[in-house]
PDB file of N, CA and C in Angstrom:
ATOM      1  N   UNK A   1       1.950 -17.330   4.875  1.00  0.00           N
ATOM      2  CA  UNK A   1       2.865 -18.438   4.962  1.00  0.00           C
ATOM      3  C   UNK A   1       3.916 -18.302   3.868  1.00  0.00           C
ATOM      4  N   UNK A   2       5.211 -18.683   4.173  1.00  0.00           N
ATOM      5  CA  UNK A   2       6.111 -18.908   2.720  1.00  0.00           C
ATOM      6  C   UNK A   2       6.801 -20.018   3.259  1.00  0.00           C
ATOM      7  N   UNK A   3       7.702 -20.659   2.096  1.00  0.00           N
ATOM      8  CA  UNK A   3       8.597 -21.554   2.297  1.00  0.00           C
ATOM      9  C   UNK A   3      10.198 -21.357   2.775  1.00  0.00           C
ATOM     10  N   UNK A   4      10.551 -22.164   3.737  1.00  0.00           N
ATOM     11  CA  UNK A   4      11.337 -21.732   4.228  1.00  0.00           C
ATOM     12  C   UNK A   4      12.505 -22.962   3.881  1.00  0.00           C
ATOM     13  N   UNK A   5      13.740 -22.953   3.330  1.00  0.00           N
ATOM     14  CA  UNK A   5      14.726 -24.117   3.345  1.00  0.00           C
ATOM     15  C   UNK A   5      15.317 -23.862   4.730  1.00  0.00           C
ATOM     16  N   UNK A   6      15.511 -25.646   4.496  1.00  0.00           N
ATOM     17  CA  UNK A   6      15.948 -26.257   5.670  1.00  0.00           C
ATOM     18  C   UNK A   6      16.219 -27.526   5.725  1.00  0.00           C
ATOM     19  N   UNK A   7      17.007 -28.144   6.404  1.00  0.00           N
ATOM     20  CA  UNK A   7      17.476 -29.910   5.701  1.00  0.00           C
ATOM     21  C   UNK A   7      16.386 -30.762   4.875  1.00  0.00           C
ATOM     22  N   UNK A   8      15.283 -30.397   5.282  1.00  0.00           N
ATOM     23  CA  UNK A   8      13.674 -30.554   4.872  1.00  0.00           C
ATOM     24  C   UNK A   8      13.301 -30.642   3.800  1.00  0.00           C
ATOM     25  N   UNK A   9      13.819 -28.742   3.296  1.00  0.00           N
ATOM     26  CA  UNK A   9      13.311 -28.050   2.375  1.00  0.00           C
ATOM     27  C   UNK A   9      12.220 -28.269   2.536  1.00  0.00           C
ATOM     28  N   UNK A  10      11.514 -26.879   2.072  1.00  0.00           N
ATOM     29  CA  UNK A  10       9.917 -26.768   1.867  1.00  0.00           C
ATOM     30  C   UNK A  10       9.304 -27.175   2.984  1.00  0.00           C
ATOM     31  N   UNK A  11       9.639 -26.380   4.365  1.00  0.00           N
ATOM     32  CA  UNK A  11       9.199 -26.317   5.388  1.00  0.00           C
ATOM     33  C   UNK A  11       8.171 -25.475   5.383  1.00  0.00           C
ATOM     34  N   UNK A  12       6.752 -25.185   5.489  1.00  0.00           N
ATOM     35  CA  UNK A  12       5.973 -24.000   5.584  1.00  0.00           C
ATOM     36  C   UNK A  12       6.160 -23.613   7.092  1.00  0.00           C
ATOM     37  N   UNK A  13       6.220 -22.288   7.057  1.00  0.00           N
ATOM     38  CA  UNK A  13       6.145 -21.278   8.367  1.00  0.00           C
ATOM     39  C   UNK A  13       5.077 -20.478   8.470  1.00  0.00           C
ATOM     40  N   UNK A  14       4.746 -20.672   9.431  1.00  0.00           N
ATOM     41  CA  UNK A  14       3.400 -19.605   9.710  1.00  0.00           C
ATOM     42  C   UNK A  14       3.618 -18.255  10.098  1.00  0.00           C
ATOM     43  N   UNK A  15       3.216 -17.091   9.149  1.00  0.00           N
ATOM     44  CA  UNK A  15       3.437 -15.791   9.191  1.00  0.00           C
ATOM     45  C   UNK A  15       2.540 -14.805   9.674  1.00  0.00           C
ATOM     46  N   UNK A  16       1.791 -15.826  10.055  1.00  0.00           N
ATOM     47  CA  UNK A  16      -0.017 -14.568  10.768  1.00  0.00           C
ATOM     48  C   UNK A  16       0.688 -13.780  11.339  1.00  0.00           C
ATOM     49  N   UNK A  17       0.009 -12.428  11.305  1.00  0.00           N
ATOM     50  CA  UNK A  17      -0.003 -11.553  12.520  1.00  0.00           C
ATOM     51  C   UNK A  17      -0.640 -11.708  13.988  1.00  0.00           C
ATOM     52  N   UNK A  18       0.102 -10.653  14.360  1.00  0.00           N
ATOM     53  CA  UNK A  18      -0.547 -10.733  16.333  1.00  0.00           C
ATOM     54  C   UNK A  18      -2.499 -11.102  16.229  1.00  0.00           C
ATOM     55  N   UNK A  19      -3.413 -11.891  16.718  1.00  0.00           N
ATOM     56  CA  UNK A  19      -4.504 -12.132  16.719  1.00  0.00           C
ATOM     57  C   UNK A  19      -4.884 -12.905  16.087  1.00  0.00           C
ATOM     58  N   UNK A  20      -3.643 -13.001  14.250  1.00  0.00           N
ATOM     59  CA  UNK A  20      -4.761 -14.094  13.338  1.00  0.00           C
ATOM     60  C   UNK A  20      -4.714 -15.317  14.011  1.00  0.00           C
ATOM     61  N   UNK A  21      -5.266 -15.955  13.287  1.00  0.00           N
ATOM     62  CA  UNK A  21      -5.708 -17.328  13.677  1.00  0.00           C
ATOM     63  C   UNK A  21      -5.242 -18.239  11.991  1.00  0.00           C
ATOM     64  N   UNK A  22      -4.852 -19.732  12.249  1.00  0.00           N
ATOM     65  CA  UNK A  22      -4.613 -20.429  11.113  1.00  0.00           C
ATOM     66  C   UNK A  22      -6.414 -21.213  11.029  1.00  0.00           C
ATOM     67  N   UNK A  23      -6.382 -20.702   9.420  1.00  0.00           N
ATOM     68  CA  UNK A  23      -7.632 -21.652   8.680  1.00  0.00           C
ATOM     69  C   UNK A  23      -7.270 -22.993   8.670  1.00  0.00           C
ATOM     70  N   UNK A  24      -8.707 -23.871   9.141  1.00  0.00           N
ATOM     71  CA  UNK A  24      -7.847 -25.870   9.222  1.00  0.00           C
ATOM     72  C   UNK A  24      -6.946 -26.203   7.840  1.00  0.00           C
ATOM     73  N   UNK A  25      -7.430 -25.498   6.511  1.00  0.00           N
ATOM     74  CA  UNK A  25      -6.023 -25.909   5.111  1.00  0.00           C
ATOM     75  C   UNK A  25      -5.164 -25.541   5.847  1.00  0.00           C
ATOM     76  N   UNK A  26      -4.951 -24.441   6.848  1.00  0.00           N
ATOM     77  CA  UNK A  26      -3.420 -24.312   6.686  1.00  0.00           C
ATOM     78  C   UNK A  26      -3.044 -25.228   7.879  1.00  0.00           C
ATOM     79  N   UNK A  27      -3.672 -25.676   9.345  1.00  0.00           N
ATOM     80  CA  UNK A  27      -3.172 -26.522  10.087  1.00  0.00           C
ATOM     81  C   UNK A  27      -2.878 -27.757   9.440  1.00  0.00           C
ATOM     82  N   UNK A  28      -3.720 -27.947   8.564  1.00  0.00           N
ATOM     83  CA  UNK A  28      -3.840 -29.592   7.462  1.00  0.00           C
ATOM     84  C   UNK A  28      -2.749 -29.383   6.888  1.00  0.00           C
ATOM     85  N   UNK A  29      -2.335 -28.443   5.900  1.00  0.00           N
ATOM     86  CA  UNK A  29      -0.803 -28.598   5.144  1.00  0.00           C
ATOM     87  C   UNK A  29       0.239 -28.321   6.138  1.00  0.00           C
ATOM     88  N   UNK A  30       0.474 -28.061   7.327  1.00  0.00           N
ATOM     89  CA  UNK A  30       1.384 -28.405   8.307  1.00  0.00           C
ATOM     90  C   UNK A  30       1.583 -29.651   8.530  1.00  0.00           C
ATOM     91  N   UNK A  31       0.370 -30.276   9.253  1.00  0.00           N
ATOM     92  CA  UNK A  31       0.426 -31.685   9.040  1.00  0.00           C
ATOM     93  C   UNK A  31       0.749 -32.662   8.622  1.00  0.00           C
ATOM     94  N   UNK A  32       0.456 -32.172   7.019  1.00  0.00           N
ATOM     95  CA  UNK A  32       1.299 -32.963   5.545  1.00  0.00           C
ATOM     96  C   UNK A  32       2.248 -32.731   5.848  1.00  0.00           C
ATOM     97  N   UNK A  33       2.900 -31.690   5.823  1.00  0.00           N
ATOM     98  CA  UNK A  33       4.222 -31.465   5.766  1.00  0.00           C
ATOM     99  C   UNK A  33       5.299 -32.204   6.887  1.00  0.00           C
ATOM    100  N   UNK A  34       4.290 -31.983   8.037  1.00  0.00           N
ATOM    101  CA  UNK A  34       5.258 -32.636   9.395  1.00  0.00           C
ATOM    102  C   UNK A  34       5.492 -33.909   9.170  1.00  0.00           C
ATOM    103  N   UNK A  35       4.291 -34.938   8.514  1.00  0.00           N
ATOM    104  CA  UNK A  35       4.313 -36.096   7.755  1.00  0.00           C
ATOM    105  C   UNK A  35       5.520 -36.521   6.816  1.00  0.00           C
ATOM    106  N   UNK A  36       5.031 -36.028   5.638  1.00  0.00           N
ATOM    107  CA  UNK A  36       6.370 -36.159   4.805  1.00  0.00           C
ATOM    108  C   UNK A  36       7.630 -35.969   5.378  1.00  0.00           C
ATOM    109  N   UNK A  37       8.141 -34.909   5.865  1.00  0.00           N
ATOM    110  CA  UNK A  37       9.645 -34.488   7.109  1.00  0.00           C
ATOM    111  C   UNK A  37       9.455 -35.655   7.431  1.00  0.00           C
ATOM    112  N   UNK A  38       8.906 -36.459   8.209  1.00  0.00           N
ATOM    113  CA  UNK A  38       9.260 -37.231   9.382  1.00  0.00           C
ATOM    114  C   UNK A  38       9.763 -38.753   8.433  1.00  0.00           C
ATOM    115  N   UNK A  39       8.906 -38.956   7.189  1.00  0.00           N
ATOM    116  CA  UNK A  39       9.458 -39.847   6.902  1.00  0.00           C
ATOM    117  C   UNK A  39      10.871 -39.650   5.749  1.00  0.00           C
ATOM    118  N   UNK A  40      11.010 -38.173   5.315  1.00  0.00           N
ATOM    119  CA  UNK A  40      11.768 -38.196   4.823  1.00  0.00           C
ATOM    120  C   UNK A  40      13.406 -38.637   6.185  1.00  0.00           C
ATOM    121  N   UNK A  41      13.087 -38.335   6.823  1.00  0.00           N
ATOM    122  CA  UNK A  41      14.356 -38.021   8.328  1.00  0.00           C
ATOM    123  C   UNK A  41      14.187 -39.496   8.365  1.00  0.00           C
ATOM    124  N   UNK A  42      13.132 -40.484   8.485  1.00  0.00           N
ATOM    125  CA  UNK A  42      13.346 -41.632   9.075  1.00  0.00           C
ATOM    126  C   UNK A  42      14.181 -42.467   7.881  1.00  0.00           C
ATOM    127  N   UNK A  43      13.670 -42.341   6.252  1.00  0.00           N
ATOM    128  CA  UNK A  43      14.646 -42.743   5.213  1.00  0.00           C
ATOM    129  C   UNK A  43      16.047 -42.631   5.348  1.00  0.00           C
ATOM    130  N   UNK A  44      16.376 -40.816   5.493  1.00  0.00           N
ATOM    131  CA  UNK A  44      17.810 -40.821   5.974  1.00  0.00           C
ATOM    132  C   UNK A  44      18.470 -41.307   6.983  1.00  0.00           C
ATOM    133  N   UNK A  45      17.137 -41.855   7.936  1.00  0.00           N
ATOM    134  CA  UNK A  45      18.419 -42.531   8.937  1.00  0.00           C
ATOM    135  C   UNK A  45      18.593 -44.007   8.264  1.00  0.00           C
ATOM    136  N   UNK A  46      17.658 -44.495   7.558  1.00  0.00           N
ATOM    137  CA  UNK A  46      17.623 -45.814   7.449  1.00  0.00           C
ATOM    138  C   UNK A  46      18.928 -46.570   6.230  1.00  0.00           C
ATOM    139  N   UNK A  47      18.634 -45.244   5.663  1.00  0.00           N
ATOM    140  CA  UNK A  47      19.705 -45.284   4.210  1.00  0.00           C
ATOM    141  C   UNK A  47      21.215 -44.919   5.201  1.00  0.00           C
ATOM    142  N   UNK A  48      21.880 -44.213   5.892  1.00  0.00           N
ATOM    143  CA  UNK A  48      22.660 -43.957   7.360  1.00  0.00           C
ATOM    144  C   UNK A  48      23.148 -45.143   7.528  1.00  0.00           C
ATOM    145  N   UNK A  49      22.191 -46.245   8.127  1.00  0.00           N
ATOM    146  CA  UNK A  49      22.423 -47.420   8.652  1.00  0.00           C
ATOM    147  C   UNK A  49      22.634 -48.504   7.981  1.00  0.00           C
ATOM    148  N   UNK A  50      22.407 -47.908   7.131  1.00  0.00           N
ATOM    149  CA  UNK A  50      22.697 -49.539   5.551  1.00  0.00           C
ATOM    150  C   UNK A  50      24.286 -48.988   5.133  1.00  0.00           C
ATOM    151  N   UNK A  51      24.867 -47.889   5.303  1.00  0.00           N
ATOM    152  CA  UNK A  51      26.118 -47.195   5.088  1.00  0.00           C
ATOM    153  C   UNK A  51      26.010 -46.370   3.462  1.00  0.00           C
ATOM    154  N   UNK A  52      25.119 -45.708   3.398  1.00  0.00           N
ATOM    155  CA  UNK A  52      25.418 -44.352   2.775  1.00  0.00           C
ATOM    156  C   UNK A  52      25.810 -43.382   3.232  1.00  0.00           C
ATOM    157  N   UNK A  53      26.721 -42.485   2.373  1.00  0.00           N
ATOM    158  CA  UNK A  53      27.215 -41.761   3.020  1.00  0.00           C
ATOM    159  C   UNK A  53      26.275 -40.467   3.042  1.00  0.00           C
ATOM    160  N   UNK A  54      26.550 -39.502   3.883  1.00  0.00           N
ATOM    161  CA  UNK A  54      25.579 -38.385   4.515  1.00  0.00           C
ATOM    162  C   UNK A  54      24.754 -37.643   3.053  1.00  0.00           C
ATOM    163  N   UNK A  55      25.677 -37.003   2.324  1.00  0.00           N
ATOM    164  CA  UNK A  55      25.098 -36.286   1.161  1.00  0.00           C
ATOM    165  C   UNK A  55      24.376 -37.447   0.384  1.00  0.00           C
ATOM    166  N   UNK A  56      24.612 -38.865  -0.151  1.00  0.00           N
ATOM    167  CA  UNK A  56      23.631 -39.428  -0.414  1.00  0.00           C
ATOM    168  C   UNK A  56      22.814 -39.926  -0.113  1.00  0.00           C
ATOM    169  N   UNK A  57      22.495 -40.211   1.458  1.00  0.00           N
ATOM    170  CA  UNK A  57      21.587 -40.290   1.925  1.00  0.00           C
ATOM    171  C   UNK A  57      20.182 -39.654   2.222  1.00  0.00           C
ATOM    172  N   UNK A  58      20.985 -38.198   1.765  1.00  0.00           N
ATOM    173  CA  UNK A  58      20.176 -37.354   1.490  1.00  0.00           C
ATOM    174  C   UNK A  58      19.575 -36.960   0.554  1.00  0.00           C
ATOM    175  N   UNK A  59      20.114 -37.480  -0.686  1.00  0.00           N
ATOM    176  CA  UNK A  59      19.381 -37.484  -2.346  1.00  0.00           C
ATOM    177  C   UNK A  59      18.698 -38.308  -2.039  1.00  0.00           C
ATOM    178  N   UNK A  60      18.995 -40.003  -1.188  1.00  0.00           N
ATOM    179  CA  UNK A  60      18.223 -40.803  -1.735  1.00  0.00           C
ATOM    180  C   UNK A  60      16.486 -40.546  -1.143  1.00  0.00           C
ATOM    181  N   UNK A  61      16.864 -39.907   0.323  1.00  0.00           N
ATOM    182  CA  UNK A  61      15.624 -39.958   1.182  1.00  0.00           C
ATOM    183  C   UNK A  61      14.958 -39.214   0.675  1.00  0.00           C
ATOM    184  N   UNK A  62      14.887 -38.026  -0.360  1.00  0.00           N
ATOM    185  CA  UNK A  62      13.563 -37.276  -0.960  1.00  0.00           C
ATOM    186  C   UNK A  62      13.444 -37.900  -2.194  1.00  0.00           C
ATOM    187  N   UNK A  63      13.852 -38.919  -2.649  1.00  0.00           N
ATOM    188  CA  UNK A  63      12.920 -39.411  -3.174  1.00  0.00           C
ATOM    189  C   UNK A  63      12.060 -41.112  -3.304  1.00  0.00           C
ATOM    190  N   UNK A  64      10.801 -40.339  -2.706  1.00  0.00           N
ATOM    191  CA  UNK A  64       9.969 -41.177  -1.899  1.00  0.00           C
ATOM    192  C   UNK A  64       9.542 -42.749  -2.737  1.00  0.00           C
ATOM    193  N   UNK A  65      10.111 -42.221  -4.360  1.00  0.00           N
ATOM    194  CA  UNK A  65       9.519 -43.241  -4.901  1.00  0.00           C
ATOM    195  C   UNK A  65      10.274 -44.250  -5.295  1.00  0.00           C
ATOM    196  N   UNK A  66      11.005 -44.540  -4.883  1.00  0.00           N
ATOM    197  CA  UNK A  66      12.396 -45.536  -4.948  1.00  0.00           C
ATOM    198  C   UNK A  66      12.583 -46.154  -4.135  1.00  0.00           C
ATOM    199  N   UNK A  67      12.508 -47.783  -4.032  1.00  0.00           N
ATOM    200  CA  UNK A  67      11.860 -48.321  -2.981  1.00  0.00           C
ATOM    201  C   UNK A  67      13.262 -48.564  -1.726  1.00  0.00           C
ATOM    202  N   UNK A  68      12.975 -48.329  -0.302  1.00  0.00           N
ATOM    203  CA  UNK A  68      13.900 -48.235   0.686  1.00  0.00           C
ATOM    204  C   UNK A  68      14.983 -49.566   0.700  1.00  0.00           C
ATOM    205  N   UNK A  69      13.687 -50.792   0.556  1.00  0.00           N
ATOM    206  CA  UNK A  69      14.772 -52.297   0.995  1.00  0.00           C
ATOM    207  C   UNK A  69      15.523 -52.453  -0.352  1.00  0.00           C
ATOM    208  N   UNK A  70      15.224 -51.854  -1.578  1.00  0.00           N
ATOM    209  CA  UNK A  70      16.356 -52.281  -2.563  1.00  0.00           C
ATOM    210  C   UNK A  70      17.675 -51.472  -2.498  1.00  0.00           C
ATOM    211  N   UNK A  71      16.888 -50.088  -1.979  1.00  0.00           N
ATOM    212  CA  UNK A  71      18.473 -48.871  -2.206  1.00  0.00           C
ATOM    213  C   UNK A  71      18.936 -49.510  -1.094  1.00  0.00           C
ATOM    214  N   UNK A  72      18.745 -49.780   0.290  1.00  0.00           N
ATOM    215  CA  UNK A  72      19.510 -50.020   1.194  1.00  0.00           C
ATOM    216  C   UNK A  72      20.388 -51.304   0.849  1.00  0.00           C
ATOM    217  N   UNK A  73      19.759 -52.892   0.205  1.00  0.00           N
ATOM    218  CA  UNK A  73      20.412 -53.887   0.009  1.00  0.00           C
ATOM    219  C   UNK A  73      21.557 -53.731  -1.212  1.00  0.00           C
ATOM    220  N   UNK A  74      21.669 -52.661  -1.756  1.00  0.00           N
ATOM    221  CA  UNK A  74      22.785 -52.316  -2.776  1.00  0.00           C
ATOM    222  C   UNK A  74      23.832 -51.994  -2.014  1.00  0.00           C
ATOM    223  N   UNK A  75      24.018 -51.076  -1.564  1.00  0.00           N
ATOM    224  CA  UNK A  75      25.331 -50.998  -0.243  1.00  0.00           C
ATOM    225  C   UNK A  75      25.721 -52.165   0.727  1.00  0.00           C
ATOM    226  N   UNK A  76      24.374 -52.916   0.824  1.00  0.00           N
ATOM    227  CA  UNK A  76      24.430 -53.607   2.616  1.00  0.00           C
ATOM    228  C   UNK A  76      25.262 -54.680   1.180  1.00  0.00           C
ATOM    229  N   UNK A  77      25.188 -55.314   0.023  1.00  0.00           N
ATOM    230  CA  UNK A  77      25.940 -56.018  -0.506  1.00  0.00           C
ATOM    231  C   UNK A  77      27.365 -55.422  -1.489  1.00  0.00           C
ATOM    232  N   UNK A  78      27.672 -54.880  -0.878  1.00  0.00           N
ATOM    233  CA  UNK A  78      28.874 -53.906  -0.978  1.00  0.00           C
ATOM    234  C   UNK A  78      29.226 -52.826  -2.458  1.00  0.00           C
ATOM    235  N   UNK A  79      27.919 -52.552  -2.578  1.00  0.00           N
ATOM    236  CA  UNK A  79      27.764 -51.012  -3.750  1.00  0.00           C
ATOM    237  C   UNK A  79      28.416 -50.539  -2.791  1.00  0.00           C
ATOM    238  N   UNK A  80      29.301 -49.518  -3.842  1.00  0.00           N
ATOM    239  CA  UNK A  80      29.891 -48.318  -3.054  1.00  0.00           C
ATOM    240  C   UNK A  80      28.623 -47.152  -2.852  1.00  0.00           C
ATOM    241  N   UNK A  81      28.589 -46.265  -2.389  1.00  0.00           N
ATOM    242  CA  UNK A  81      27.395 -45.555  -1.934  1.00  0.00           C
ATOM    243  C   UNK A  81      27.172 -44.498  -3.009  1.00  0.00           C
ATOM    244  N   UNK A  82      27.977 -43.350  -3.627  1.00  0.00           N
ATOM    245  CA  UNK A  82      27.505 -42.696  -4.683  1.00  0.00           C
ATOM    246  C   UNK A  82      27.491 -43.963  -6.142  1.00  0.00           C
ATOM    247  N   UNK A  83      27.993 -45.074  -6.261  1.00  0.00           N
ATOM    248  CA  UNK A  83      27.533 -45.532  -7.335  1.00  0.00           C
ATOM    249  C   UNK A  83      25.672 -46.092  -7.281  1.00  0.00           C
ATOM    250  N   UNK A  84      25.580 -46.708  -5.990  1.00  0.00           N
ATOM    251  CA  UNK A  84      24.226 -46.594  -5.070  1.00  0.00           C
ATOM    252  C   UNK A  84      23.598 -45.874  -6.168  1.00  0.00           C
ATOM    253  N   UNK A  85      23.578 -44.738  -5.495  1.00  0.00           N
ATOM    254  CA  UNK A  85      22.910 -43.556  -6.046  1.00  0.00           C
ATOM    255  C   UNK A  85      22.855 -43.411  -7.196  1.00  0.00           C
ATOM    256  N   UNK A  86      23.689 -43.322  -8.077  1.00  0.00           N
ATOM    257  CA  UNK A  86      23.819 -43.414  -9.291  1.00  0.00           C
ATOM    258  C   UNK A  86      22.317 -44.434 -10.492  1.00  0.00           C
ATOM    259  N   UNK A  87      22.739 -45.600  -9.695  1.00  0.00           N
ATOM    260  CA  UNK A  87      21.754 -46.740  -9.703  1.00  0.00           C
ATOM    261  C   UNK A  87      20.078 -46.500  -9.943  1.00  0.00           C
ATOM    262  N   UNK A  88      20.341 -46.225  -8.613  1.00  0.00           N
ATOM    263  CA  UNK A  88      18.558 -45.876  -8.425  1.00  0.00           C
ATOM    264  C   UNK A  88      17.732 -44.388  -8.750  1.00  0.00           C
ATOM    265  N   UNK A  89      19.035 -44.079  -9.194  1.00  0.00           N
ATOM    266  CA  UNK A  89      18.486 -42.116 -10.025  1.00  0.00           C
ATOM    267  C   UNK A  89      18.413 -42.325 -11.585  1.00  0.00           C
TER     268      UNK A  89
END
């Protein structure tokens, strides 16, 4: 397996050869991973819809520990969007 970038980042790819087979750690850290992706993508849309703009929406959505309804209510009450960011980094 290695890591592969991608809007994601730190996508794992599976590199077996013809026959191997994946050990359950490695179906399990797919899993995680498909996990985390999905909510990182659902942040960026959510931060999207409150009106950040694309590149900060995208700082803000990896990081998971910054809570969604405050970064979003900073814009939705008219923060400009990189000061947003600024804010909550």
């Amino acid at each position: 397996m290695y890591l592969a970038a991608g809007w994601e980042h730190n996508v794992l790819v599976h590199t077996a050869g013809k026959g191997e087979g994946m050990t359950a750690a490695e179906i399990a850290a797919l899993d995680e991973v498909s996990e985390v992706n999905a909510v990182r993508r659902w942040r960026f849309d959510e931060l999207l819809r409150a009106g950040y703009d694309d590149d900060d929406a995208m700082e803000l959505a990896f990081h998971v520990d910054i809570d969604l309804r405050w970064a979003t209510s900073l814009v939705r009450r008219g923060c400009p969007s990189r000061t947003a960011v600024r804010i909550a980094l």
